[in-house]
N, C-alpha and C. Protein backbone atom coordinates (compact mmCIF):
# COMPACT_ATOMS: atom_id res chain seq x y z
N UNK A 1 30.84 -38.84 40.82
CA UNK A 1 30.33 -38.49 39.50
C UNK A 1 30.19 -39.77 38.67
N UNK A 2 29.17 -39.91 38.39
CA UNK A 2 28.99 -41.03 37.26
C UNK A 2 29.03 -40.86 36.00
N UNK A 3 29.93 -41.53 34.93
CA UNK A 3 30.07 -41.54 33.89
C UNK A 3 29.63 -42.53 32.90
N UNK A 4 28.85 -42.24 31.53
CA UNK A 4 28.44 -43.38 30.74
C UNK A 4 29.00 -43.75 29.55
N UNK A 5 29.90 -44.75 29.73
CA UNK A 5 30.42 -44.71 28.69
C UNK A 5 29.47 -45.51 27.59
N UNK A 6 29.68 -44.83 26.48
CA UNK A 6 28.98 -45.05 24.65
C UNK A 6 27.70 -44.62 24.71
N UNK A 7 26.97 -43.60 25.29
CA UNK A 7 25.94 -42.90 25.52
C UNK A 7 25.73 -42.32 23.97
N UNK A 8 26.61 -41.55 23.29
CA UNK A 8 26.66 -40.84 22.39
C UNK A 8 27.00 -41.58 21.36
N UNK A 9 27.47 -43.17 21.23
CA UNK A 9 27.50 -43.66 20.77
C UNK A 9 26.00 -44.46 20.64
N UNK A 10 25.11 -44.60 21.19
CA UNK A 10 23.69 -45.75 21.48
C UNK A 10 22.95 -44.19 21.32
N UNK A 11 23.18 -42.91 21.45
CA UNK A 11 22.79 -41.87 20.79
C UNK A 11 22.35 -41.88 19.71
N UNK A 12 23.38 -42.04 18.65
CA UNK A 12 23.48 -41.97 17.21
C UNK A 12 22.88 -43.30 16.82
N UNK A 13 22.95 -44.51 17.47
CA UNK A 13 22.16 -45.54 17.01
C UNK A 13 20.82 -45.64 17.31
N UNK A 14 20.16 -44.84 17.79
CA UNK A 14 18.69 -44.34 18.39
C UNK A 14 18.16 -43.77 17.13
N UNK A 15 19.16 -42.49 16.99
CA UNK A 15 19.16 -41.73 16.00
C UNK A 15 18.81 -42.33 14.44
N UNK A 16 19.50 -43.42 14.55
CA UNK A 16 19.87 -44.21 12.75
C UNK A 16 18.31 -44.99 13.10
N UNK A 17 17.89 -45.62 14.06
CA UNK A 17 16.82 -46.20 14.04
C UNK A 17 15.63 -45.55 14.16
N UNK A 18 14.96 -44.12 13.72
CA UNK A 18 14.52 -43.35 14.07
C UNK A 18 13.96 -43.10 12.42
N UNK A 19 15.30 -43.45 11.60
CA UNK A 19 14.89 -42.97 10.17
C UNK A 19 14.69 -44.02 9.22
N UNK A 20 13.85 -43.85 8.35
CA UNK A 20 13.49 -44.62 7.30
C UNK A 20 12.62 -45.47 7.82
N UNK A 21 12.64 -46.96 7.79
CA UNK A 21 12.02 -47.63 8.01
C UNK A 21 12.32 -48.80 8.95
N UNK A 22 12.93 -48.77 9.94
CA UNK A 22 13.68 -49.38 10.96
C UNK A 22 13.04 -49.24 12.31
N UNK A 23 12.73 -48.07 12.30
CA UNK A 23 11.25 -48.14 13.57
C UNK A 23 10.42 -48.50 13.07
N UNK A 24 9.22 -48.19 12.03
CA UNK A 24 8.48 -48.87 12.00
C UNK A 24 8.65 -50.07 11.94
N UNK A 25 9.48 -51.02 11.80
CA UNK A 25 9.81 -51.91 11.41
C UNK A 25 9.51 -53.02 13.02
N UNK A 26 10.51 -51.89 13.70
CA UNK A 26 9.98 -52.55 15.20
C UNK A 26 9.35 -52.26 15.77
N UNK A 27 8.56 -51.31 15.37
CA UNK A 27 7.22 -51.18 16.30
C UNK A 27 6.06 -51.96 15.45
N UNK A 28 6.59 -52.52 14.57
CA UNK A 28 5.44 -53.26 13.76
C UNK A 28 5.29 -54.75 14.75
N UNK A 29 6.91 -55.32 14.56
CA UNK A 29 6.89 -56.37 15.04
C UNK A 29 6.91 -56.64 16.30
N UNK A 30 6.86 -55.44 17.38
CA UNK A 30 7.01 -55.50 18.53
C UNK A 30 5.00 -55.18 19.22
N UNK A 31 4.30 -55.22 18.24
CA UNK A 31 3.17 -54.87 18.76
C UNK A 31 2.32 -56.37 18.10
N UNK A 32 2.87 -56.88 17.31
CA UNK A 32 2.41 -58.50 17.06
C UNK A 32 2.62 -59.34 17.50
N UNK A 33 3.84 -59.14 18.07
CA UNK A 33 4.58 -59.97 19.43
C UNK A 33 3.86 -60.15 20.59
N UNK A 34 3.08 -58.91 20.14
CA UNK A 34 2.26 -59.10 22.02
C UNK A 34 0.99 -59.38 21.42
N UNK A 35 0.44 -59.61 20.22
CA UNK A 35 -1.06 -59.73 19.89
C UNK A 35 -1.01 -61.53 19.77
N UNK A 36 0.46 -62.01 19.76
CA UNK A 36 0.18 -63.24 19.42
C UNK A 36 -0.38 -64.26 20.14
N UNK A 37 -0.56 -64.32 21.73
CA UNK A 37 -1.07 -64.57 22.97
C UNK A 37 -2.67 -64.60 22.71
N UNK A 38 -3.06 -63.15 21.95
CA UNK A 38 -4.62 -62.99 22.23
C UNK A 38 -4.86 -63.76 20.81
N UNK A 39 -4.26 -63.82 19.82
CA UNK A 39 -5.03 -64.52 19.01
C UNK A 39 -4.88 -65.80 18.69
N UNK A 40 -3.72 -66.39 19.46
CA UNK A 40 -4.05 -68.15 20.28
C UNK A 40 -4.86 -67.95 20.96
N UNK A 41 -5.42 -67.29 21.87
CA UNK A 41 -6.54 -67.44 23.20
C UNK A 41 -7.78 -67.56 22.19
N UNK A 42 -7.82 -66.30 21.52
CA UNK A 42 -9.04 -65.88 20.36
C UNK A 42 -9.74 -67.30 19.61
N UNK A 43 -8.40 -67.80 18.96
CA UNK A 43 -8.52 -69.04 18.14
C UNK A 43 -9.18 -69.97 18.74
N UNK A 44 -8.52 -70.15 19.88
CA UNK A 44 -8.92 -71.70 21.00
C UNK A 44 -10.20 -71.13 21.51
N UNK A 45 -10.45 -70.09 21.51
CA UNK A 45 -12.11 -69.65 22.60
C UNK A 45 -13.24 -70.27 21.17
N UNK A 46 -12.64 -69.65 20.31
CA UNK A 46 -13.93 -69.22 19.18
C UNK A 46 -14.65 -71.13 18.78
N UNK A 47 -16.62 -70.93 18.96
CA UNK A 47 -16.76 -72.01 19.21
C UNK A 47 -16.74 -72.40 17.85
N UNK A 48 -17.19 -73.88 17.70
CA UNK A 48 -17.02 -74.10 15.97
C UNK A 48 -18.60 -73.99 15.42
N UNK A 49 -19.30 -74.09 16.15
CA UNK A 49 -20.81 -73.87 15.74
C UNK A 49 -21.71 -73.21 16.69
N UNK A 50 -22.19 -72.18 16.27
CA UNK A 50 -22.88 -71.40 17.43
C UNK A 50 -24.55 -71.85 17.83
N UNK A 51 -24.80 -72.66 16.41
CA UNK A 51 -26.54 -72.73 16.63
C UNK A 51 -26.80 -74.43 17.50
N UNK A 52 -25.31 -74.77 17.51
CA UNK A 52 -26.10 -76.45 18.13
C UNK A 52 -24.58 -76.49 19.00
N UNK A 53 -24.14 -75.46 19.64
CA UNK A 53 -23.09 -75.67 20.88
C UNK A 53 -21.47 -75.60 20.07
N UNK A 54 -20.91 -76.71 20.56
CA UNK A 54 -19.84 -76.85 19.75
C UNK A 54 -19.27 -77.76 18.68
N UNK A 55 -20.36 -78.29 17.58
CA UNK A 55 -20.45 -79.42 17.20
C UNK A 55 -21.45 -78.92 15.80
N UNK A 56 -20.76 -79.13 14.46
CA UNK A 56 -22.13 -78.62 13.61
C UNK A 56 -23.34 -79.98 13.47
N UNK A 57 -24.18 -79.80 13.11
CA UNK A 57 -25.01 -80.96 12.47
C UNK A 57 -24.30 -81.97 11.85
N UNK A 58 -24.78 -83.04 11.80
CA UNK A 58 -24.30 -84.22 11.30
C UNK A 58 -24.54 -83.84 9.87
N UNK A 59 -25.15 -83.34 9.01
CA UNK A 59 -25.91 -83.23 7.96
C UNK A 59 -25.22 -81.45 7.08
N UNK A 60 -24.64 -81.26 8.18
CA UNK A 60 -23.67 -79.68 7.52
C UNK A 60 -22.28 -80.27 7.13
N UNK A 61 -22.17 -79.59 5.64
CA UNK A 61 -20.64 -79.98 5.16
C UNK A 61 -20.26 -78.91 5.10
N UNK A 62 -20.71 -77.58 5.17
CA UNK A 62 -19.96 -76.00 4.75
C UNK A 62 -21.10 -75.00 4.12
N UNK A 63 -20.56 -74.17 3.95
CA UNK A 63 -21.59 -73.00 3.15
C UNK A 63 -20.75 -72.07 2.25
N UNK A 64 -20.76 -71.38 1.12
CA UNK A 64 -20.77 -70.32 0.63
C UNK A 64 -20.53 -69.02 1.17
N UNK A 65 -19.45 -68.72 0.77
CA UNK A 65 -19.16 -67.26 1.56
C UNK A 65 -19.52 -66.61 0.20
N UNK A 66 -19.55 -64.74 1.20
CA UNK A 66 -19.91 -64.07 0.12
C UNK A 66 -19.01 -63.88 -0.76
N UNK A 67 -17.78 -63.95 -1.30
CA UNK A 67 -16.72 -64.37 -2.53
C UNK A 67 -17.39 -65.36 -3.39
N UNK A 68 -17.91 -66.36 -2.86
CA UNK A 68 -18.36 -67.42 -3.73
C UNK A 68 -17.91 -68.78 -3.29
N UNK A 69 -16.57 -68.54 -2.21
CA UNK A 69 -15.71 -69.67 -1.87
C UNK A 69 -16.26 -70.52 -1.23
N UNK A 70 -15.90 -72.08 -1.15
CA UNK A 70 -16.76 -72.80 -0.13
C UNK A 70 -16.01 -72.74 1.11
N UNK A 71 -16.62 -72.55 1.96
CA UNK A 71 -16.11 -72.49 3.27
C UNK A 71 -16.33 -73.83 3.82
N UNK A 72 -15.20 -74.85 4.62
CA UNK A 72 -15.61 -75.69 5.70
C UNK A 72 -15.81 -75.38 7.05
N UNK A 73 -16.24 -76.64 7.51
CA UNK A 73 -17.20 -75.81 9.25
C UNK A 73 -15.20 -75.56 9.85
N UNK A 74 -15.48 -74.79 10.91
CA UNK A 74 -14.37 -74.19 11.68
C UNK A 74 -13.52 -73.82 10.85
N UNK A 75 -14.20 -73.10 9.27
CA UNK A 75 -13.31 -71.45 8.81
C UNK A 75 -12.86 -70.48 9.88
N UNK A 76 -13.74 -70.01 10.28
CA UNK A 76 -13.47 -68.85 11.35
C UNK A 76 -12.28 -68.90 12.23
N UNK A 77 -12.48 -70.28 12.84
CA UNK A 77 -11.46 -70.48 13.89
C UNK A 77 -10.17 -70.89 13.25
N UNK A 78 -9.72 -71.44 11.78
CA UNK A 78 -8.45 -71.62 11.51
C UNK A 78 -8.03 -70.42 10.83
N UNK A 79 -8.81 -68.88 10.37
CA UNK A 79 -8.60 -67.76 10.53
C UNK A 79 -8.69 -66.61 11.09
N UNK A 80 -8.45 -66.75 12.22
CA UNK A 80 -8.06 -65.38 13.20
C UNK A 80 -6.51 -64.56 12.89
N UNK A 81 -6.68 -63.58 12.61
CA UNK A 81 -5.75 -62.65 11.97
C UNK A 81 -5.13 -62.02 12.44
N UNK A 82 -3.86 -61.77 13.09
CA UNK A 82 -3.21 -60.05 12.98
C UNK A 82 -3.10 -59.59 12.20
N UNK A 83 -3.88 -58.02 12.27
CA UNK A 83 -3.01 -56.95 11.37
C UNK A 83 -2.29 -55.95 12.21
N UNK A 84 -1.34 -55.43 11.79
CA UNK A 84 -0.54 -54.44 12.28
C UNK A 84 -0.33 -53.07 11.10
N UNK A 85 -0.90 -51.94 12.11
CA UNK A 85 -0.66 -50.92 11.30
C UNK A 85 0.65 -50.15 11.57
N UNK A 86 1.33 -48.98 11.22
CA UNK A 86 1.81 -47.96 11.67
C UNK A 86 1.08 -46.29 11.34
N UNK A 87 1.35 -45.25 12.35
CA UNK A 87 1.30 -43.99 11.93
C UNK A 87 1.79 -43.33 10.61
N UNK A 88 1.00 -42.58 10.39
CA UNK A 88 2.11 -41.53 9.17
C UNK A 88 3.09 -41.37 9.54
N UNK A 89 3.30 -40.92 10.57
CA UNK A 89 4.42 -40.46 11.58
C UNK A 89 5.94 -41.44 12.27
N UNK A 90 5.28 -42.24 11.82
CA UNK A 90 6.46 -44.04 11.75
C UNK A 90 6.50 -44.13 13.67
N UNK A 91 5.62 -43.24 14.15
CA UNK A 91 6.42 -43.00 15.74
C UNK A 91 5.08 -44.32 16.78
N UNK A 92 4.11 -44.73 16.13
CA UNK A 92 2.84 -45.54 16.69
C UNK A 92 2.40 -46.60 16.20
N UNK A 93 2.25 -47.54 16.53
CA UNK A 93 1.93 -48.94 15.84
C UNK A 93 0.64 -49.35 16.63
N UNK A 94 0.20 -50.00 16.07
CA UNK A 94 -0.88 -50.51 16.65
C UNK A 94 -1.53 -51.55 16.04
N UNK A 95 -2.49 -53.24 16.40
CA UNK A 95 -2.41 -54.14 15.84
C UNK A 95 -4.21 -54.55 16.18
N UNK A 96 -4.99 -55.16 15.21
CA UNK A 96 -6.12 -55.92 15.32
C UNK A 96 -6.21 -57.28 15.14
N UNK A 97 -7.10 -57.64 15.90
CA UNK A 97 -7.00 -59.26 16.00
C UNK A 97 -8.18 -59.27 15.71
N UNK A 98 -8.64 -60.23 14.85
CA UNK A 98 -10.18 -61.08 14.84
C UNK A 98 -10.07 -61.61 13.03
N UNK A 99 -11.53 -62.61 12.54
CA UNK A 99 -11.33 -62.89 11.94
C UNK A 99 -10.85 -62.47 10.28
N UNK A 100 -10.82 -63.32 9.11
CA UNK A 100 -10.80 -63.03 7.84
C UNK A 100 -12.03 -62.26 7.40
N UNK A 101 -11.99 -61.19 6.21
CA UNK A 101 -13.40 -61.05 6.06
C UNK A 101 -14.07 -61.57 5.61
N UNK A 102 -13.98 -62.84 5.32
CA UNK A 102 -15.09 -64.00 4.83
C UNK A 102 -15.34 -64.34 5.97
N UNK A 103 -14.73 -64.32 7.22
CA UNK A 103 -15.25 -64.92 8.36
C UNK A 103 -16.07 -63.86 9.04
N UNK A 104 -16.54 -62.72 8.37
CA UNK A 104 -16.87 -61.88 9.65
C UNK A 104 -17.88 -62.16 10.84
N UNK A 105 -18.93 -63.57 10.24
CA UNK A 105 -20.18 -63.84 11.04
C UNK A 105 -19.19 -64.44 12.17
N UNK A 106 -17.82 -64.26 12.64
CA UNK A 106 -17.19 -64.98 13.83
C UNK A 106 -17.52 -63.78 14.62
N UNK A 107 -17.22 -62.31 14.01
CA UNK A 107 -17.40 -61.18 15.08
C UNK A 107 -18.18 -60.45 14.97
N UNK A 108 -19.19 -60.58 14.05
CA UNK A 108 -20.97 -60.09 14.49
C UNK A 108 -21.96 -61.34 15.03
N UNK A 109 -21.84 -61.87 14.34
CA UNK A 109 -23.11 -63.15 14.78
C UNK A 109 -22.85 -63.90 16.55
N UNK A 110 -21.21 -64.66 15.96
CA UNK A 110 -20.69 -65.14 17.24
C UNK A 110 -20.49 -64.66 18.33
N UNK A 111 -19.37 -63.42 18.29
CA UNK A 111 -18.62 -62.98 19.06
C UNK A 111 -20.18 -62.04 20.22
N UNK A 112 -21.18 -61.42 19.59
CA UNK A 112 -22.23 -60.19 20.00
C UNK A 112 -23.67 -61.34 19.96
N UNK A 113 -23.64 -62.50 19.16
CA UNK A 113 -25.23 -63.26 19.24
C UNK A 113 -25.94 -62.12 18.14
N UNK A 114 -27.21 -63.11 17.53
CA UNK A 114 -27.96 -62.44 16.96
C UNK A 114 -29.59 -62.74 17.67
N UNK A 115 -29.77 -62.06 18.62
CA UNK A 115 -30.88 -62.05 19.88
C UNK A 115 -32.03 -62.07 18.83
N UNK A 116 -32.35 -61.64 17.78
CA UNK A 116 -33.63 -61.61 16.70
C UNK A 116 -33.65 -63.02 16.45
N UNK A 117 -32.53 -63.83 15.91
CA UNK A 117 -32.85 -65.26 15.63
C UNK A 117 -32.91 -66.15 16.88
N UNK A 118 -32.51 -65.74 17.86
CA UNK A 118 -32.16 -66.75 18.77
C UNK A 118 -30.74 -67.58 18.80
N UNK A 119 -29.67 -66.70 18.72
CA UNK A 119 -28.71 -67.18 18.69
C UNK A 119 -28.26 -66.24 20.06
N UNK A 120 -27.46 -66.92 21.22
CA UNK A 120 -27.09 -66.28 22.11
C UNK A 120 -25.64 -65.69 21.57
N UNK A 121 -25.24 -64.98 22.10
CA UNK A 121 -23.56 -64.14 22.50
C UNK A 121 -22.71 -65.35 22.74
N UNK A 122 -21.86 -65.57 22.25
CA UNK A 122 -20.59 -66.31 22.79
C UNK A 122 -19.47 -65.77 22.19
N UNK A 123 -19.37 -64.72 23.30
CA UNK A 123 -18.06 -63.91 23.47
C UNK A 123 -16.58 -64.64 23.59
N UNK A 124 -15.42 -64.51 22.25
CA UNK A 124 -14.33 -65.09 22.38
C UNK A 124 -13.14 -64.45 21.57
N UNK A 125 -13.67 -63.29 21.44
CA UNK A 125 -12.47 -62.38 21.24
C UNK A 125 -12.15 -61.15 22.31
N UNK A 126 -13.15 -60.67 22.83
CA UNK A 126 -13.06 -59.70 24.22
C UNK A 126 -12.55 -60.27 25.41
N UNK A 127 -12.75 -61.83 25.52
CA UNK A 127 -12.62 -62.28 26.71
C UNK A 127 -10.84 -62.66 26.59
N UNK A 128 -10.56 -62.66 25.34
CA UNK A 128 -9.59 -63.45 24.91
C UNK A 128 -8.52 -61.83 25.05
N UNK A 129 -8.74 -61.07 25.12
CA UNK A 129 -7.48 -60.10 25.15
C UNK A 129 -7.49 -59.65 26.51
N UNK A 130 -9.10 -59.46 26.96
CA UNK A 130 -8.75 -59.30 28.83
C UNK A 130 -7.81 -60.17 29.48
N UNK A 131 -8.17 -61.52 29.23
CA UNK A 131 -7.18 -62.49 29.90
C UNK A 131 -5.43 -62.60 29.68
N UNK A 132 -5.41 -61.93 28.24
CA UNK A 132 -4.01 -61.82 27.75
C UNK A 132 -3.09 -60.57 27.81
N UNK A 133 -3.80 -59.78 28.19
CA UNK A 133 -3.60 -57.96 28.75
C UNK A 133 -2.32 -58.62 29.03
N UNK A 134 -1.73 -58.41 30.14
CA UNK A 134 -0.37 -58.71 30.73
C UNK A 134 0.59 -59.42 29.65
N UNK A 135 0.62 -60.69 29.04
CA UNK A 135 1.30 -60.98 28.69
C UNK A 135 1.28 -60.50 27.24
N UNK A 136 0.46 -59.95 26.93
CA UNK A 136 0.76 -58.83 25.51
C UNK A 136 1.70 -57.68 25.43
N UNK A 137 0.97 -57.11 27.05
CA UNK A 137 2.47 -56.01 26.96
C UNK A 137 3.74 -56.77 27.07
N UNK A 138 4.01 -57.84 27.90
CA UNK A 138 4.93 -58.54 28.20
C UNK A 138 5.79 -58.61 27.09
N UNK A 139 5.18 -59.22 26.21
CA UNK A 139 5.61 -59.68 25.03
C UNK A 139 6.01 -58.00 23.96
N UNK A 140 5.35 -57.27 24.10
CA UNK A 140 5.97 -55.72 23.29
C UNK A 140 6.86 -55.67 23.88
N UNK A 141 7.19 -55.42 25.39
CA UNK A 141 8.24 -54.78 25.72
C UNK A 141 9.83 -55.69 25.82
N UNK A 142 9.49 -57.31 25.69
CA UNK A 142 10.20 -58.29 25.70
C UNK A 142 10.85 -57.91 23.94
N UNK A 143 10.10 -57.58 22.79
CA UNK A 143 10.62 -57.38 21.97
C UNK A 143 11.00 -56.13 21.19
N UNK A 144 11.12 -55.05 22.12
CA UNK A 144 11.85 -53.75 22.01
C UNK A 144 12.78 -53.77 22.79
N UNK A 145 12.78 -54.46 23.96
CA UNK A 145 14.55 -54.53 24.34
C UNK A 145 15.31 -55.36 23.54
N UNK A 146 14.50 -56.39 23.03
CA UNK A 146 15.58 -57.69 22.50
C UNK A 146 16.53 -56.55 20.60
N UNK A 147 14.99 -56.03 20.27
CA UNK A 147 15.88 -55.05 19.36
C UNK A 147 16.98 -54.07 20.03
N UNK A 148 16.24 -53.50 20.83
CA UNK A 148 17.77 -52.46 21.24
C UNK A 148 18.56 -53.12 21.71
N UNK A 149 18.80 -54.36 22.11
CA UNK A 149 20.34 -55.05 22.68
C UNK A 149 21.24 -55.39 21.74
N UNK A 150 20.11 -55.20 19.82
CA UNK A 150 20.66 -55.92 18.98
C UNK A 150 21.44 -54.30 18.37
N UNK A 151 20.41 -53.80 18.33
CA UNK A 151 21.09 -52.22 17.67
C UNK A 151 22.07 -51.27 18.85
N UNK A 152 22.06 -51.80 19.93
CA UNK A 152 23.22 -51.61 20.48
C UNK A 152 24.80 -52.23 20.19
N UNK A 153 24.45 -53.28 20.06
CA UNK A 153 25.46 -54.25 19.31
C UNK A 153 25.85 -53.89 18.21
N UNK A 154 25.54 -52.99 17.03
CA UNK A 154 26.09 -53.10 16.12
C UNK A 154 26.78 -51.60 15.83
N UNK A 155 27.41 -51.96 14.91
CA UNK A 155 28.91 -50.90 14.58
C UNK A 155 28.03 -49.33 13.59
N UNK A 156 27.85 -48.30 14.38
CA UNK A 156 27.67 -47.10 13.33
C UNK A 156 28.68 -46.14 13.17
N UNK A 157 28.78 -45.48 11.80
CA UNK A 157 29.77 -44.74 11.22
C UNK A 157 29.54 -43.22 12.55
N UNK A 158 30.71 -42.98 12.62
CA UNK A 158 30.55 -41.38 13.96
C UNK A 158 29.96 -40.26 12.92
């Protein structure tokens, strides 16, 4: 017969992490953990100029976003973003990667090409999470045990 001892103890600490805001908490940070892979890959793929390769014109200093802000060349690429949401339900997390919305011409123009002007596709956010698949989950599930070893560890009232 096998016996477990503090079952009912890591019970009740399941339990305590279940309420308020302590799961979401780690399912927030445990699903950014694994996005952080794709949006280093994302960052490093994304080119810095799409109409002359990877290199703007000698003669380009930046442009105007629609805010008004001046943007310098390789905005896009020093903002690639996680966001992380949760459910109503605190029980699902889930996270997006790609740029700022001043950057969005990184994931319409760049990321898809605009075939009317003659700008080709240079895909570097799709390619960038296929390749990182594995070590994304890697990385969620690396940081939901590292929490439960921690909330195992600690002292709850019976």
């Amino acid at each position: 017969m096998w016996v477990i001892h503090g079952a009912k103890d890591l019970q009740r600490k399941l339990d305590a992490m279940g309420k308020g805001k302590k799961l979401s908490s780690i399912l927030r940070s445990a699903v950014r953990a694994g996005m952080n892979p794709v949006r280093a890959s994302a960052a490093a793929a994304l080119v810095t100029s799409p109409a002359s390769g990877f290199t703007y014109h000698r003669t380009y200093h930046g442009h105007t976003s629609y805010k008004g802000n001046w943007l310098l060349p390789g905005f896009a690429k020093r903002h690639v973003k996680i966001e992380t949401f949760i459910s109503r339900d605190k029980q699902a997390a889930k996270a997006e990667v790609g740029p700022v919305k001043e950057a969005y011409y990184a994931s319409q123009w760049v990321e898809l090409g605009m075939q009317s002007r003659g700008y080709p596709a240079h895909p570097w956010l799709r390619p960038a999470l296929r390749s990182n698949t594995r070590k994304a989950l890697d990385a969620v599930s690396k940081a939901i045990a590292r929490r439960l070893v921690q909330l195992a560890k600690q002292k709850v009232p019976a």
